[in-house]
PDB file of N, CA and C in Angstrom:
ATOM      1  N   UNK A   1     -19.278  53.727-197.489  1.00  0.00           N
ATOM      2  CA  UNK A   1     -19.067  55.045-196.960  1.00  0.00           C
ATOM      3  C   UNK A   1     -17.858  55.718-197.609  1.00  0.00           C
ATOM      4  N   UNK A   2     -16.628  54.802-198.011  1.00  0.00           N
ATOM      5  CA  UNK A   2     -15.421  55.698-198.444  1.00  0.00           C
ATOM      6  C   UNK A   2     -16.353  56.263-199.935  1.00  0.00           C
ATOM      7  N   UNK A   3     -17.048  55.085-200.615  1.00  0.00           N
ATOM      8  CA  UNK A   3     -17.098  55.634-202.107  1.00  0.00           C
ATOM      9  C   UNK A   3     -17.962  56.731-202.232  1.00  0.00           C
ATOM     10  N   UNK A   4     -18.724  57.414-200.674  1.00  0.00           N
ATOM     11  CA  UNK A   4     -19.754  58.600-200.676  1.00  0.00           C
ATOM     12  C   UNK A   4     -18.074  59.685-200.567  1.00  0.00           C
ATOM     13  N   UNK A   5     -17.336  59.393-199.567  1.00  0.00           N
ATOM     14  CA  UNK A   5     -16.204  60.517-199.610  1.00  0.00           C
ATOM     15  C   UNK A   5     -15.574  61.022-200.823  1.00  0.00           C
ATOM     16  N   UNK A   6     -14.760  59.839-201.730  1.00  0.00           N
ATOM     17  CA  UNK A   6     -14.531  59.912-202.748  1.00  0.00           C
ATOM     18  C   UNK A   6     -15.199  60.865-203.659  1.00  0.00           C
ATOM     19  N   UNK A   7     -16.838  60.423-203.756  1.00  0.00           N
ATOM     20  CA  UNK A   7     -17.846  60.497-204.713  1.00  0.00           C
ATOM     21  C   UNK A   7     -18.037  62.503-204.054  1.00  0.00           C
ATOM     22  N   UNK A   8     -17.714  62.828-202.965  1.00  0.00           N
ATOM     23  CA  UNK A   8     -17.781  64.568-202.899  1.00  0.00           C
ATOM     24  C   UNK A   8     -16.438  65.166-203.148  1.00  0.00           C
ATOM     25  N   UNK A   9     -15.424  64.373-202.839  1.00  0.00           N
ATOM     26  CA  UNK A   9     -13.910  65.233-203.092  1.00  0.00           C
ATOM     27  C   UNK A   9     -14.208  65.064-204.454  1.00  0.00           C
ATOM     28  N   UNK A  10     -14.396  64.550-205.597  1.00  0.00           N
ATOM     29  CA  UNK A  10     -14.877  64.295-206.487  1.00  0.00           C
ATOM     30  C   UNK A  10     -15.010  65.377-207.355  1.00  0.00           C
ATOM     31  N   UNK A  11     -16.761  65.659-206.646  1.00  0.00           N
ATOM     32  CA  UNK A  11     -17.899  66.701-207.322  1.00  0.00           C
ATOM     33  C   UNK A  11     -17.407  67.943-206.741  1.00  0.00           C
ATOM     34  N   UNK A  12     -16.210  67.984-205.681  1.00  0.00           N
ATOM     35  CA  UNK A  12     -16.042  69.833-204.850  1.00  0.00           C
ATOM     36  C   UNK A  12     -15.012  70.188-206.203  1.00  0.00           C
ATOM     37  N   UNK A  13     -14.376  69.139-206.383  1.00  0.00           N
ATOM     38  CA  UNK A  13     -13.032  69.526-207.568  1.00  0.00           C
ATOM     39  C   UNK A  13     -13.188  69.680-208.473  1.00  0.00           C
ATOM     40  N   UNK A  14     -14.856  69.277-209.354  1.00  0.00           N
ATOM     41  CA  UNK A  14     -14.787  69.222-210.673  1.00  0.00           C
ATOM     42  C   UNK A  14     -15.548  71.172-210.553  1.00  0.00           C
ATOM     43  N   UNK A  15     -15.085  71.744-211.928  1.00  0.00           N
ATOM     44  CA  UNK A  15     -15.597  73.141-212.187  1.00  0.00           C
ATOM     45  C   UNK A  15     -17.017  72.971-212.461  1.00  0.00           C
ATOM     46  N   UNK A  16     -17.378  74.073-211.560  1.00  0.00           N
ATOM     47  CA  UNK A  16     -18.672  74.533-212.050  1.00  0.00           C
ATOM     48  C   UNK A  16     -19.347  75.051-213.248  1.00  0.00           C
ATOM     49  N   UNK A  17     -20.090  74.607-213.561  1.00  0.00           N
ATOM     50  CA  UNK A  17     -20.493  75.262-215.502  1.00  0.00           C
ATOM     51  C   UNK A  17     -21.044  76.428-215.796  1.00  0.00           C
ATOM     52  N   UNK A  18     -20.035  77.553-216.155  1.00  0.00           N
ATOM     53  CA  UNK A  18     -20.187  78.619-216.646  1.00  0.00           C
ATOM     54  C   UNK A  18     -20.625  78.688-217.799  1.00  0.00           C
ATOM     55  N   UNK A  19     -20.381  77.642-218.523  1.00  0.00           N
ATOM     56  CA  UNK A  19     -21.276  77.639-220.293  1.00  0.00           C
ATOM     57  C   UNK A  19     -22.002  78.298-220.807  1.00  0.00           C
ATOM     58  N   UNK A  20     -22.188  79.340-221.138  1.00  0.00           N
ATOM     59  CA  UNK A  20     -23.451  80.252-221.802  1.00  0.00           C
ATOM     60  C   UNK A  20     -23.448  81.756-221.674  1.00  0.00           C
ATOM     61  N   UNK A  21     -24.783  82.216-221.859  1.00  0.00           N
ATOM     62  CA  UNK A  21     -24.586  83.828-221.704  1.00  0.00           C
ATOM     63  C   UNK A  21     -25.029  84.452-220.702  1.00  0.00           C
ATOM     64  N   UNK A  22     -24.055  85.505-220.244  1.00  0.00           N
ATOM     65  CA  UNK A  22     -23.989  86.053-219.114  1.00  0.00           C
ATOM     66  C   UNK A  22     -24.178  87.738-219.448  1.00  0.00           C
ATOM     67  N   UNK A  23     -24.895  88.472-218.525  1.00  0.00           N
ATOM     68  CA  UNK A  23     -25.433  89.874-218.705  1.00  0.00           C
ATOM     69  C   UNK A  23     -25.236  90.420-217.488  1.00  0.00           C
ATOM     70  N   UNK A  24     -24.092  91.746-217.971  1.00  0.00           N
ATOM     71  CA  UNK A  24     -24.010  92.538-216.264  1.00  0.00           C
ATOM     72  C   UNK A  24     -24.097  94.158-216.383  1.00  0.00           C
ATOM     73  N   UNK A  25     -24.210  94.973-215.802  1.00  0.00           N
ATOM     74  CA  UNK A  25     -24.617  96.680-215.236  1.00  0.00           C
ATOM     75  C   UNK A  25     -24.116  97.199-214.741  1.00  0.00           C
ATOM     76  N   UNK A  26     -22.778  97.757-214.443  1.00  0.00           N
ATOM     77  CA  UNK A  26     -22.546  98.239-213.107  1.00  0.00           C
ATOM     78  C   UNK A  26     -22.126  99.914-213.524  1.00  0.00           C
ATOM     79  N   UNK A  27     -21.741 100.627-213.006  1.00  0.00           N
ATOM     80  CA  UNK A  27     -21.304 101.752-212.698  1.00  0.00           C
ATOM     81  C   UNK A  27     -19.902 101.723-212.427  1.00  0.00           C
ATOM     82  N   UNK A  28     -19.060 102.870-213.185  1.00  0.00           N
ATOM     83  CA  UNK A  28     -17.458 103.199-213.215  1.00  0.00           C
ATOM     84  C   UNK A  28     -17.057 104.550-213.599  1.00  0.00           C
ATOM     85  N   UNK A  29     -15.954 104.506-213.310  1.00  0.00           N
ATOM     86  CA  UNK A  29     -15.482 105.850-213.432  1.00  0.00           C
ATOM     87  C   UNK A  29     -15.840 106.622-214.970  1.00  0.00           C
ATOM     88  N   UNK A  30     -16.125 106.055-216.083  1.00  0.00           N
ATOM     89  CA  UNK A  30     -16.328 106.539-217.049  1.00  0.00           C
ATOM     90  C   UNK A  30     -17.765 106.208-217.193  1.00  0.00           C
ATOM     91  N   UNK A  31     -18.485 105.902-216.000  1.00  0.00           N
ATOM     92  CA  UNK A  31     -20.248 105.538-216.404  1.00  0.00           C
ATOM     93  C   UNK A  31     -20.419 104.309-216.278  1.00  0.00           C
ATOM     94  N   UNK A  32     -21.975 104.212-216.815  1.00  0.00           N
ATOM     95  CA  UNK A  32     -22.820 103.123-216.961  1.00  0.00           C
ATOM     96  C   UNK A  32     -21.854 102.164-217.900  1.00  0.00           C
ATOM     97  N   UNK A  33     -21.573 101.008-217.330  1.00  0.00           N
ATOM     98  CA  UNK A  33     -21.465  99.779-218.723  1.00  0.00           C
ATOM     99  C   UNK A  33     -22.117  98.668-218.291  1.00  0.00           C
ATOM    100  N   UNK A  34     -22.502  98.529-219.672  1.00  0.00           N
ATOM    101  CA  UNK A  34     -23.103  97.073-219.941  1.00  0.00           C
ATOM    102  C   UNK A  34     -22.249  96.282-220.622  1.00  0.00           C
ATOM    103  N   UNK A  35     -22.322  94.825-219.982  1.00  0.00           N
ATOM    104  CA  UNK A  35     -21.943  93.798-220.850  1.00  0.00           C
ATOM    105  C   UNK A  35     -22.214  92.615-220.695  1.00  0.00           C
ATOM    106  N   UNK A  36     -21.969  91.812-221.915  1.00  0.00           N
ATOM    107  CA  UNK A  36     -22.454  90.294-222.411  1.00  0.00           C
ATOM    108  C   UNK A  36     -21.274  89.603-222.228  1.00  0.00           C
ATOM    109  N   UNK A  37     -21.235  88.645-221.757  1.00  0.00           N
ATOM    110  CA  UNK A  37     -20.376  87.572-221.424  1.00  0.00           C
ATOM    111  C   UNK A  37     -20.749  86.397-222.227  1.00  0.00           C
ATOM    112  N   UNK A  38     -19.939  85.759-222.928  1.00  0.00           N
ATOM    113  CA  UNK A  38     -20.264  84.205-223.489  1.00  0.00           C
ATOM    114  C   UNK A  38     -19.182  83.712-223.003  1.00  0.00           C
ATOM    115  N   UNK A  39     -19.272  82.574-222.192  1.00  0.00           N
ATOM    116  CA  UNK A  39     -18.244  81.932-221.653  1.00  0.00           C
ATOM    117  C   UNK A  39     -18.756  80.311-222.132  1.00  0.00           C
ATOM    118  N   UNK A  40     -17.406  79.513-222.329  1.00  0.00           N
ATOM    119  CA  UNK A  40     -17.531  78.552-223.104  1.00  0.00           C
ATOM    120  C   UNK A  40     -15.840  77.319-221.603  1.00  0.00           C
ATOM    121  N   UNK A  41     -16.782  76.701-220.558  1.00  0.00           N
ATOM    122  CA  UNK A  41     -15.822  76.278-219.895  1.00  0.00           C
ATOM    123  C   UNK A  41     -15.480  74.734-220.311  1.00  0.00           C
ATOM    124  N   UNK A  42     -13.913  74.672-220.288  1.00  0.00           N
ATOM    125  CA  UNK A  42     -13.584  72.973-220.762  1.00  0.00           C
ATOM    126  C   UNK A  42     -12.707  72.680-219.882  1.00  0.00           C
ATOM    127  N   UNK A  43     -13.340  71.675-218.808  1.00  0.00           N
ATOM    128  CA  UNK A  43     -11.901  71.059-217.393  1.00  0.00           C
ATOM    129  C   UNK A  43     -12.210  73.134-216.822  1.00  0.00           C
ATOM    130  N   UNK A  44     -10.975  72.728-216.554  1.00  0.00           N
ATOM    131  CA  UNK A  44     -10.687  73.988-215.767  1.00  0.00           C
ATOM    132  C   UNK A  44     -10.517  75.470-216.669  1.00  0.00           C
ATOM    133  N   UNK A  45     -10.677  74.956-218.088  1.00  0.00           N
ATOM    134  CA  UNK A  45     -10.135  76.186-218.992  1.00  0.00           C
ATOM    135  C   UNK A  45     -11.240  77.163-219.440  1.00  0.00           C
ATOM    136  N   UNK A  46     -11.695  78.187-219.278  1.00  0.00           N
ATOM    137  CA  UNK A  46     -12.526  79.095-219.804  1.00  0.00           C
ATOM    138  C   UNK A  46     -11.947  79.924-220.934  1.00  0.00           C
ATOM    139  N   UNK A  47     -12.796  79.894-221.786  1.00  0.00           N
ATOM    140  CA  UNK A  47     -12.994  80.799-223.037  1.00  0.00           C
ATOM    141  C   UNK A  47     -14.021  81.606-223.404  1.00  0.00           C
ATOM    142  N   UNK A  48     -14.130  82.992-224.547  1.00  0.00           N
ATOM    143  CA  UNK A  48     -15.330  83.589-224.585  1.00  0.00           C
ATOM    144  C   UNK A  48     -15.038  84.987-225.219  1.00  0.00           C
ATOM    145  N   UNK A  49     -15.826  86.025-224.913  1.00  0.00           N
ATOM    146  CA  UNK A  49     -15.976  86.674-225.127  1.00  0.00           C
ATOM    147  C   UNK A  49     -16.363  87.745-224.487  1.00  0.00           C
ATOM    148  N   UNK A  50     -16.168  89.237-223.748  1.00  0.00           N
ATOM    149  CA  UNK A  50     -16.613  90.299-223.381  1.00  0.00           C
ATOM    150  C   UNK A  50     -17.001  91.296-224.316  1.00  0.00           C
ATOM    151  N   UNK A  51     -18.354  91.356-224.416  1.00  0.00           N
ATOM    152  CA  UNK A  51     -18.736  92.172-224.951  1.00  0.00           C
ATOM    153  C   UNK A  51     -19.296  93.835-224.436  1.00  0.00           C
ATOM    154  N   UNK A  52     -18.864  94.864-224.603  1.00  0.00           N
ATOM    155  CA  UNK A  52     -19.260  96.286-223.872  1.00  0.00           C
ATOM    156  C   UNK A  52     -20.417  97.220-225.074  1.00  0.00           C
ATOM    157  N   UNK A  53     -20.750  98.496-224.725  1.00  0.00           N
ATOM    158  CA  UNK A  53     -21.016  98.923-225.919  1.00  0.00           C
ATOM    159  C   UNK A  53     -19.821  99.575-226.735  1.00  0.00           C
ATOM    160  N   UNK A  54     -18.712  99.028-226.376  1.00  0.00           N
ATOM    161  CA  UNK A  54     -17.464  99.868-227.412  1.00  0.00           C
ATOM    162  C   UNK A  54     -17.240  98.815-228.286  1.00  0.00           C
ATOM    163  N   UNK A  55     -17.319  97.322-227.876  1.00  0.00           N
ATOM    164  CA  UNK A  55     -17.126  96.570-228.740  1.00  0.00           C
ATOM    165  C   UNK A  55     -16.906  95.298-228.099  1.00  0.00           C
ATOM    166  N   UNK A  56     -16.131  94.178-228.527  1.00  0.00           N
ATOM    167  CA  UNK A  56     -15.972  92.663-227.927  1.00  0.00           C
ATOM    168  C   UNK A  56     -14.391  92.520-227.566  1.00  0.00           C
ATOM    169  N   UNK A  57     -14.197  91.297-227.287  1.00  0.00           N
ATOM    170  CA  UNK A  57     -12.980  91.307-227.117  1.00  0.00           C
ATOM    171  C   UNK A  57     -12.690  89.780-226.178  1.00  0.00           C
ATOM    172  N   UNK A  58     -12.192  88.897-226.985  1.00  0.00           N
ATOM    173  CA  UNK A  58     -11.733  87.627-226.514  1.00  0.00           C
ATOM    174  C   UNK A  58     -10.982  87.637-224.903  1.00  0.00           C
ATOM    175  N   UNK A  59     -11.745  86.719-224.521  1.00  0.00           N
ATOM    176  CA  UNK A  59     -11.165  86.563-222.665  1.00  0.00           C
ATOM    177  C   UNK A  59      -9.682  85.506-222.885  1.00  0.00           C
ATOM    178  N   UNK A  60      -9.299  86.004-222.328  1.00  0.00           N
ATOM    179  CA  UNK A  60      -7.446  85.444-221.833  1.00  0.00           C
ATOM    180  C   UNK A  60      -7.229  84.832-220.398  1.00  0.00           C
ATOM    181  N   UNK A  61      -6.369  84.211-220.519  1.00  0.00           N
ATOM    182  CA  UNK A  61      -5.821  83.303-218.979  1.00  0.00           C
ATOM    183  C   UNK A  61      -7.489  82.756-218.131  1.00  0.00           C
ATOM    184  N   UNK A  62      -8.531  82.702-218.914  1.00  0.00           N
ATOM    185  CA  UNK A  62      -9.566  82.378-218.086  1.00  0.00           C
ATOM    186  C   UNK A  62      -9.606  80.887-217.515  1.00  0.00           C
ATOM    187  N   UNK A  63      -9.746  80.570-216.434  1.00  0.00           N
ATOM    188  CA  UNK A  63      -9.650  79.501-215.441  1.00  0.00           C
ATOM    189  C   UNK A  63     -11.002  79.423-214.599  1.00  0.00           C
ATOM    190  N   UNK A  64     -10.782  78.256-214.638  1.00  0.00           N
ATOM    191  CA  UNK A  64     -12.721  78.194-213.320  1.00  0.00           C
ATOM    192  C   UNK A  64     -12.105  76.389-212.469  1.00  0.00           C
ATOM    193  N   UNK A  65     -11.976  77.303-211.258  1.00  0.00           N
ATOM    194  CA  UNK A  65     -11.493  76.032-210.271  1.00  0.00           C
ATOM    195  C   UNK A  65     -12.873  75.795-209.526  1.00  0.00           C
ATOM    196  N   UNK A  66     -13.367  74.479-209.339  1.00  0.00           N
ATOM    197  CA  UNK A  66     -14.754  75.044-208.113  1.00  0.00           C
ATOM    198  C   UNK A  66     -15.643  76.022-208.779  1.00  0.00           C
ATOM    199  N   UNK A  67     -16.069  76.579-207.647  1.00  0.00           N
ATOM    200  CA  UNK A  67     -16.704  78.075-208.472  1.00  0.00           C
ATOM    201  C   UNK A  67     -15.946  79.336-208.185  1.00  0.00           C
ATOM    202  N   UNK A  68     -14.537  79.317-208.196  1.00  0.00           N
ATOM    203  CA  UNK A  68     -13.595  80.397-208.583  1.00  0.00           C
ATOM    204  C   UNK A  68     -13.779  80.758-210.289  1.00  0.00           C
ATOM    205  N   UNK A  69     -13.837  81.827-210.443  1.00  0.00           N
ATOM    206  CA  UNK A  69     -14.090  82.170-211.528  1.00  0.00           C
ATOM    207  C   UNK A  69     -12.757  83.132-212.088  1.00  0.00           C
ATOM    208  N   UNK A  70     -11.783  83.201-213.003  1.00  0.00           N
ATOM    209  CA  UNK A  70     -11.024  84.462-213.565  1.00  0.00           C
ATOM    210  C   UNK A  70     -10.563  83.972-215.004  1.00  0.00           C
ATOM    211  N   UNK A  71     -10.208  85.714-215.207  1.00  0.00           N
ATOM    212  CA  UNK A  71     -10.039  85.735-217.135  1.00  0.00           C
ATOM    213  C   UNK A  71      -9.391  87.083-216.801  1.00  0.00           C
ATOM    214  N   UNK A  72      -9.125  87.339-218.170  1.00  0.00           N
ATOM    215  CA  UNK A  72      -8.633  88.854-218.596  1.00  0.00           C
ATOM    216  C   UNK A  72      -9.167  89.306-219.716  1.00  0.00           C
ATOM    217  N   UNK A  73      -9.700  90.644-220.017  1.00  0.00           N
ATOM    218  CA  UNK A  73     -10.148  91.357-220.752  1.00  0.00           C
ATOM    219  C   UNK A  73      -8.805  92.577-220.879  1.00  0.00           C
ATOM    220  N   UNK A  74      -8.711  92.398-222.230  1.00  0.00           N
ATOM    221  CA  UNK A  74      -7.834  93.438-222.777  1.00  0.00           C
ATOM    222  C   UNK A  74      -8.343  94.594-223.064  1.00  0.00           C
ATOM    223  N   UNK A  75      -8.328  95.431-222.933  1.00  0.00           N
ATOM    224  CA  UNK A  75      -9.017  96.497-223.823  1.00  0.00           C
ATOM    225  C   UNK A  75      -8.073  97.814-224.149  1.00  0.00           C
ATOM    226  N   UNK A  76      -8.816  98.562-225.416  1.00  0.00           N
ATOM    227  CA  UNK A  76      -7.366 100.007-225.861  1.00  0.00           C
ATOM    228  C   UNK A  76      -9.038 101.113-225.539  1.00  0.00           C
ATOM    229  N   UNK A  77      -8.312 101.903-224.697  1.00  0.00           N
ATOM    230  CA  UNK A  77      -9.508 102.902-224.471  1.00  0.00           C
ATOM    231  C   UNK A  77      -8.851 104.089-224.675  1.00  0.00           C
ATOM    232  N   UNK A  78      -9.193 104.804-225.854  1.00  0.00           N
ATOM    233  CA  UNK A  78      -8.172 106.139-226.180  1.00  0.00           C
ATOM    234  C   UNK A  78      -6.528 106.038-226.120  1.00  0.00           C
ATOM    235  N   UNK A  79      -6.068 104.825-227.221  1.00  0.00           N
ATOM    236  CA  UNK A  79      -5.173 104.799-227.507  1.00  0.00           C
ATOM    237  C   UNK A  79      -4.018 103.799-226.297  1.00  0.00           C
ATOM    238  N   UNK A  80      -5.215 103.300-225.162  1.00  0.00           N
ATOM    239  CA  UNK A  80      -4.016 103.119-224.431  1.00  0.00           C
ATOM    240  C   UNK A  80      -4.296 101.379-223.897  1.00  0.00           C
ATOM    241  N   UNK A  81      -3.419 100.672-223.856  1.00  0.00           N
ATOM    242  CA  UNK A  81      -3.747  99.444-223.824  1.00  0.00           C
ATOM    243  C   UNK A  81      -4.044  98.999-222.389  1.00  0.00           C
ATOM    244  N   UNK A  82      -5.218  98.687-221.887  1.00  0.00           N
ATOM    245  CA  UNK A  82      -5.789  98.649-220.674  1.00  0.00           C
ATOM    246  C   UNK A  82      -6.149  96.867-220.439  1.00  0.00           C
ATOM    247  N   UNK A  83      -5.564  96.330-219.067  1.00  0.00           N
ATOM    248  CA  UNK A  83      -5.606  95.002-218.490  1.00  0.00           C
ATOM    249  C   UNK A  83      -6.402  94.907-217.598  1.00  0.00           C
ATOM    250  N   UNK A  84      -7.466  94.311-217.990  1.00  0.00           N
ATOM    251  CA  UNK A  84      -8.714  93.827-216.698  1.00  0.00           C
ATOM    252  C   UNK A  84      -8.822  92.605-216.520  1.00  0.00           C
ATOM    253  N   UNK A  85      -8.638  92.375-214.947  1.00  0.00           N
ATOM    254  CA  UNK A  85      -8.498  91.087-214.597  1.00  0.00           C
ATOM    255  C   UNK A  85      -9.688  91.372-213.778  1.00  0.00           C
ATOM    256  N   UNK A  86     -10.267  89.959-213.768  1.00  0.00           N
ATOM    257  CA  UNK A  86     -11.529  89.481-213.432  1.00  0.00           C
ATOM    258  C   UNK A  86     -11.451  88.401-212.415  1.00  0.00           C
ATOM    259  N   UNK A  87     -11.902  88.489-211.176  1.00  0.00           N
ATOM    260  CA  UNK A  87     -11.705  87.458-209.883  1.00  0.00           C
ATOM    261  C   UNK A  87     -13.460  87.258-209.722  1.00  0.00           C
ATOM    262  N   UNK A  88     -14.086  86.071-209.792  1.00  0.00           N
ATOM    263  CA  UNK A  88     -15.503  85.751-209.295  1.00  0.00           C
ATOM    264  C   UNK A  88     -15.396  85.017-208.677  1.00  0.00           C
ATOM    265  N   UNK A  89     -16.745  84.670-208.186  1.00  0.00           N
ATOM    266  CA  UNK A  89     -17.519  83.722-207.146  1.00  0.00           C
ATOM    267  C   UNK A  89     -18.826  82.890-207.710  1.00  0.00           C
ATOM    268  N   UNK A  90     -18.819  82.167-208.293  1.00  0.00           N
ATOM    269  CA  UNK A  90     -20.150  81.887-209.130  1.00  0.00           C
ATOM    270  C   UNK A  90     -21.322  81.059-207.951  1.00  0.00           C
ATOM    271  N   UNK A  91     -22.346  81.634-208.220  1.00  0.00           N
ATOM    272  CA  UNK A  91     -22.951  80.910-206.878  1.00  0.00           C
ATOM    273  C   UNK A  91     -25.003  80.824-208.284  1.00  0.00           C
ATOM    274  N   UNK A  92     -24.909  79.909-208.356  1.00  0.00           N
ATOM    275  CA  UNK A  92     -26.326  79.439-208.998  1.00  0.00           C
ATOM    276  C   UNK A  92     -26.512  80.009-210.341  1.00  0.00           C
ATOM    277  N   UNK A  93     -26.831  80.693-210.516  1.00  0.00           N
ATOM    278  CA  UNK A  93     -27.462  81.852-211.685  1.00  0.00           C
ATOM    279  C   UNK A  93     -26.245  83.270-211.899  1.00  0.00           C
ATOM    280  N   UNK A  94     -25.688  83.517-210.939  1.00  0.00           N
ATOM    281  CA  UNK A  94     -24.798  84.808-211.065  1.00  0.00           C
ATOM    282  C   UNK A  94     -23.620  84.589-210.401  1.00  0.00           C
ATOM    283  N   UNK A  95     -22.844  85.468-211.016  1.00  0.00           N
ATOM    284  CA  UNK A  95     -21.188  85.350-210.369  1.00  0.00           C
ATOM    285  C   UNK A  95     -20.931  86.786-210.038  1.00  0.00           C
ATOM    286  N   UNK A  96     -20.393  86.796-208.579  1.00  0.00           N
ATOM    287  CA  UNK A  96     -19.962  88.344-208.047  1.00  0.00           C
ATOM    288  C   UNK A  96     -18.632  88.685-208.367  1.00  0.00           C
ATOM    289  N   UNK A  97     -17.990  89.552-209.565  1.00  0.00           N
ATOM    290  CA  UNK A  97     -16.727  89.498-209.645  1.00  0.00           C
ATOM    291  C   UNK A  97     -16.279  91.053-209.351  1.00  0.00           C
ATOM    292  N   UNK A  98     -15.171  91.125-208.879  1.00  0.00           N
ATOM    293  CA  UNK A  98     -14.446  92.098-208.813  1.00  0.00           C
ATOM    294  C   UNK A  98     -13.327  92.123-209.786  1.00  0.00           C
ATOM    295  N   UNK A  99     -13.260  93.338-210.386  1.00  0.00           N
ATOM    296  CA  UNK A  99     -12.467  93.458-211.395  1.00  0.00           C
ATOM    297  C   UNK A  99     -11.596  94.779-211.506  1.00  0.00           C
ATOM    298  N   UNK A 100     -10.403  94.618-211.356  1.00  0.00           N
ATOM    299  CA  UNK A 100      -9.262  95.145-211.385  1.00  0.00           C
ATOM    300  C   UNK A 100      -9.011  96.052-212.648  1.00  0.00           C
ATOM    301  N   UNK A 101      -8.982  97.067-213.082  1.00  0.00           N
ATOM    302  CA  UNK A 101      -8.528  97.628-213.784  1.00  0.00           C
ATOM    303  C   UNK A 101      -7.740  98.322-213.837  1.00  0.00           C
ATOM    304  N   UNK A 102      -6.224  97.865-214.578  1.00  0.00           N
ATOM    305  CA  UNK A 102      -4.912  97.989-214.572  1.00  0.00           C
ATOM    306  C   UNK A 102      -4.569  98.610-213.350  1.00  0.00           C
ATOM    307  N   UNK A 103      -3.857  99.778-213.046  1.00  0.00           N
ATOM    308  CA  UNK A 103      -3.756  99.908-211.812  1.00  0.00           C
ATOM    309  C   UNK A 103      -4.122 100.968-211.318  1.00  0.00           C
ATOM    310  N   UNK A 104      -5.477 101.674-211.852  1.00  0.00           N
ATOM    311  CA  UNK A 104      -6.044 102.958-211.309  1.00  0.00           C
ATOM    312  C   UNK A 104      -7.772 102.513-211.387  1.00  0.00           C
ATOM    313  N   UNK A 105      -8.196 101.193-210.671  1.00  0.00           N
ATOM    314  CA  UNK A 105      -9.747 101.252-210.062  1.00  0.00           C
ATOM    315  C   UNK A 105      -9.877  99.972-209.589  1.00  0.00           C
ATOM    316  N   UNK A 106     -11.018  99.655-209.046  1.00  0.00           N
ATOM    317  CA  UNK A 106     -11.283  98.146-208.810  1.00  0.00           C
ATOM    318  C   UNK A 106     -13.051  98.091-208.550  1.00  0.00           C
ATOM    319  N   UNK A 107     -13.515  97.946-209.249  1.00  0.00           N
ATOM    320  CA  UNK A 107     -15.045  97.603-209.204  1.00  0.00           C
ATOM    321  C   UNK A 107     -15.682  96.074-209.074  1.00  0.00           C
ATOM    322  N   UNK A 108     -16.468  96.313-208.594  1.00  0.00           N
ATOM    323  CA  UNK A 108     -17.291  95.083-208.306  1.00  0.00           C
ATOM    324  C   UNK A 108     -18.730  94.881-209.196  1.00  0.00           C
ATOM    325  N   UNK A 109     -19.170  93.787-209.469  1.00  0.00           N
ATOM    326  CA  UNK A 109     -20.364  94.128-210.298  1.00  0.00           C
ATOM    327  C   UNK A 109     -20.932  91.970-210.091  1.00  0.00           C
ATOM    328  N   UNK A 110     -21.929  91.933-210.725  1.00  0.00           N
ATOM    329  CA  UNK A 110     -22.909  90.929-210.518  1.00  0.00           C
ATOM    330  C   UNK A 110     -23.166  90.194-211.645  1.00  0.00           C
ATOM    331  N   UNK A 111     -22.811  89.336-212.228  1.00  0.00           N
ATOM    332  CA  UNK A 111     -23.074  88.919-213.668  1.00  0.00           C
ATOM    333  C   UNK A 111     -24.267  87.782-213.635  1.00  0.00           C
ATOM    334  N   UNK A 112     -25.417  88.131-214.268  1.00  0.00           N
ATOM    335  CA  UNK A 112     -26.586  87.424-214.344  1.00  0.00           C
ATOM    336  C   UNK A 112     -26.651  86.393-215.338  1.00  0.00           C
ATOM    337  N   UNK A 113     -26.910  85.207-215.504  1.00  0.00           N
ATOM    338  CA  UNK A 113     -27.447  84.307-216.246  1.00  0.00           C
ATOM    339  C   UNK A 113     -28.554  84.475-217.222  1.00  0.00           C
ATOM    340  N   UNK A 114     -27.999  84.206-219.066  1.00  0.00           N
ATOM    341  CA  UNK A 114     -29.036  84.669-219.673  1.00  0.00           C
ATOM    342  C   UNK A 114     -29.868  83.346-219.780  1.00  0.00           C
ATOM    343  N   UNK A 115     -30.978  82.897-219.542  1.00  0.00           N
ATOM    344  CA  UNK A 115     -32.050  82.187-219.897  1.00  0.00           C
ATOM    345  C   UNK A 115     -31.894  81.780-221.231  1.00  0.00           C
TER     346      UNK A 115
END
């Protein structure tokens, strides 16, 4: 019985596998965006890529505890250097993240699993 306890504190601690490509839609103050996610998770460390239609842009400070999900997306939108931090929930196929943008929005959006 202890080695079933063990054997779940275990599997609750190890990260969930974000590995692969991810596709999301949402609506913002400047419109429709789309984007591609490639996330590449090692232990607790996430790496990757955000891709928009303006262009890509390597993910920063990304971490995946459980199925806590966060990163940062940098981006320069008309000259001005813009910090998006990314807080999820990964639950099967999609992760619900809310994402912070610098300090004038906060949107929410749904990131789907590419097949």
């Amino acid at each position: 019985m202890k080695w079933l306890l063990a054997f779940a504190l275990v599997a609750s601690a190890m990260a969930a596998d974000v590995t692969g490509k991810w596709k999301a839609k949402f609506d913002t103050q400047i419109g429709e965006q789309h984007y591609t996610y490639q996330f590449k998770a090692d232990g607790e460390k996430l790496t990757g890529t955000a891709t928009n239609d303006m262009g890509s842009t390597e993910i920063k400070e990304g971490t995946i505890k459980g199925d806590d999900v966060f990163f940062v997306e940098n981006l320069e939108f008309n000259g001005m250097a813009i910090r998006i931090e990314y807080t999820g929930k990964l639950a099967g196929d999609e992760i619900k993240f809310t994402r912070k943008v610098a300090d004038f929005a906060t949107e929410d959006l749904v990131a789907k699993r590419e097949k």
